[in-house]
Protein backbone atom coordinates (compact mmCIF):
# COMPACT_ATOMS: atom_id res chain seq x y z
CA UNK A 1 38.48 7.71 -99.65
CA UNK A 2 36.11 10.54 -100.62
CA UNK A 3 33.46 12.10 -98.55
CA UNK A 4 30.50 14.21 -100.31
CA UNK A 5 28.26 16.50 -99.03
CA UNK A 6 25.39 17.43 -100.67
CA UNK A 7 23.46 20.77 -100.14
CA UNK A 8 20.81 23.70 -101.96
CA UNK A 9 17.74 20.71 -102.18
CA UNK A 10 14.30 22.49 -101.46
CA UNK A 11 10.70 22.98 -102.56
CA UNK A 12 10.38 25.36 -105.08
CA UNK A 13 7.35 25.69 -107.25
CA UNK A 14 6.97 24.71 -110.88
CA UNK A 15 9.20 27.19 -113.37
CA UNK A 16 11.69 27.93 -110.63
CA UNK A 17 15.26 27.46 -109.96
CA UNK A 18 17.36 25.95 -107.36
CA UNK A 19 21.22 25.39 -107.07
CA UNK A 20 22.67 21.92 -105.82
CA UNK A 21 26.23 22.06 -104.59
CA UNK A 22 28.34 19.21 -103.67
CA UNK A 23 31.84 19.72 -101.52
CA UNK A 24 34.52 16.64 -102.09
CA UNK A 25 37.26 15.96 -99.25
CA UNK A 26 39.41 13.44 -98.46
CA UNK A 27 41.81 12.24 -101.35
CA UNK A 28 40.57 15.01 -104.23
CA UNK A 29 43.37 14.27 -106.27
CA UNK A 30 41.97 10.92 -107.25
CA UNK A 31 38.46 12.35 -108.68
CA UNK A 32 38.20 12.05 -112.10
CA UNK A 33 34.38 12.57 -112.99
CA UNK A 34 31.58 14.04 -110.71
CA UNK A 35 28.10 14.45 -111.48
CA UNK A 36 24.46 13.94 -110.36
CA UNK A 37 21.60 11.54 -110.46
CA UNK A 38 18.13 11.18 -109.40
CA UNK A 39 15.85 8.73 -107.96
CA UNK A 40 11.88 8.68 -107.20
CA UNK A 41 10.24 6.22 -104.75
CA UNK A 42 10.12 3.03 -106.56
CA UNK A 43 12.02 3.82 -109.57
CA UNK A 44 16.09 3.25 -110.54
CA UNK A 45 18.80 6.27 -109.76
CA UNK A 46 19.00 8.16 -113.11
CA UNK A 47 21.70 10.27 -114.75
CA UNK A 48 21.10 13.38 -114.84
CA UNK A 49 24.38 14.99 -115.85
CA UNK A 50 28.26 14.41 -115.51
CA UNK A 51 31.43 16.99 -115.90
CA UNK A 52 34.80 14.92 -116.28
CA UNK A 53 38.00 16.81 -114.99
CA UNK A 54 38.67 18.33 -117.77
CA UNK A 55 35.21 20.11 -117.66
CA UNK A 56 33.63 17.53 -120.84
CA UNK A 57 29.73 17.76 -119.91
CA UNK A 58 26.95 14.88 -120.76
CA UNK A 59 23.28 15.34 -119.70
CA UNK A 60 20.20 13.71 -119.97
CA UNK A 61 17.92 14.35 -122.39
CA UNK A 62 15.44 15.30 -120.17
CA UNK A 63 17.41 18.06 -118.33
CA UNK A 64 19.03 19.67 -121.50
CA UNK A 65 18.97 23.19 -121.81
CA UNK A 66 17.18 23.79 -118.23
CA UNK A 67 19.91 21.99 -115.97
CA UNK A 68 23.76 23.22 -115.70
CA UNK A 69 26.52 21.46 -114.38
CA UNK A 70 29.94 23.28 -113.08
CA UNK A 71 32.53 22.03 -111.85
CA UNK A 72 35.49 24.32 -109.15
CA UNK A 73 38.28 21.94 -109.09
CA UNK A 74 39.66 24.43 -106.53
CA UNK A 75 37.11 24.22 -104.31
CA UNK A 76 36.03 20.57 -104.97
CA UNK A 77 32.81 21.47 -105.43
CA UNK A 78 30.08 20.66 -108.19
CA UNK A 79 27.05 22.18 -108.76
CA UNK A 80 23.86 22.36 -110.54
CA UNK A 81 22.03 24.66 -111.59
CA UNK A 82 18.18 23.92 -112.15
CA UNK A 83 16.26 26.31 -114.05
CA UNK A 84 12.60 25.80 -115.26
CA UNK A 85 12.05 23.32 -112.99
CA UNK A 86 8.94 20.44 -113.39
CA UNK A 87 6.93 18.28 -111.10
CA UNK A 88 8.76 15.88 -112.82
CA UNK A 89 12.03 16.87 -111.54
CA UNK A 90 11.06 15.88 -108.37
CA UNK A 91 13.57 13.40 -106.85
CA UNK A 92 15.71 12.95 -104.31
CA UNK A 93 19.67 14.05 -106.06
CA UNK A 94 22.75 12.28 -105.20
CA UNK A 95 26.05 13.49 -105.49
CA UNK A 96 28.31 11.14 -107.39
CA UNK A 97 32.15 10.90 -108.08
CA UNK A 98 34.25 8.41 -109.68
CA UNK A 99 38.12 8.00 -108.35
CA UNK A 100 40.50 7.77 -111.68
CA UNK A 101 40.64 3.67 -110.92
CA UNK A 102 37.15 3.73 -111.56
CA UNK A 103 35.60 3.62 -107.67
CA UNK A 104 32.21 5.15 -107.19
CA UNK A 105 31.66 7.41 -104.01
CA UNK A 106 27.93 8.78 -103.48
CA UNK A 107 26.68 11.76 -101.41
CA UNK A 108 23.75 10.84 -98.76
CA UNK A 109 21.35 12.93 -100.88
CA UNK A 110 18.88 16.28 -101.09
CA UNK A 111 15.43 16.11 -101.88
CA UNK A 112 14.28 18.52 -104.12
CA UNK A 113 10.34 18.75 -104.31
CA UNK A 114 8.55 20.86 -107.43
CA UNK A 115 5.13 21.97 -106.57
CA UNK A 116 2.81 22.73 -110.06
């Protein structure tokens, strides 16, 4: 099992930055990819970007070059970093992991809130 804890959500107003950071125990060795997705009231959880083990990243197109995902395999920890942040980025963000037989885990998730 795997147990994620998100943290860093916030309001911040429109053209600012925030930092998400998501700390993995339990059985760490089995993580394979971890990333983060987004969902709005009423709409499905999106992608918003991925970093394999190997530290391979994939984002959506709607983050690229503003969002940045790490990854500190020593400290089990993800993050994100948000830059240039839009109304439209508001969302609550989950946490997301995938074991290396293929089992999602999910955080319990941060709201971020962008003011304009």
């Amino acid at each position: 099992q795997v147990q994620l804890v998100e943290s860093g959500g916030g309001l911040v107003q429109a053209g600012g930055s925030l930092r998400l950071s998501c700390a993995a125990s339990g059985i760490i060795f089995s993580i394979n990819r971890m990333g983060w997705y987004r969902q709005d009231p009423g709409k499905q959880r999106e992608l918003v970007a991925t970093v394999t083990s190997s530290g391979r990243t994939n984002y959506a197109d709607s983050v690229k070059g503003r969002f940045t995902i790490s990854r500190d395999n020593a400290k089990n920890t993800v993050y994100l970093q948000m830059n240039s942040l839009k109304s439209e980025d508001t969302a609550v963000y989950y946490c997301n992991a995938i074991s290396n037989i293929g089992e999602p885990y999910w955080g319990q998730g941060t709201q971020v809130t962008v003011s304009s």
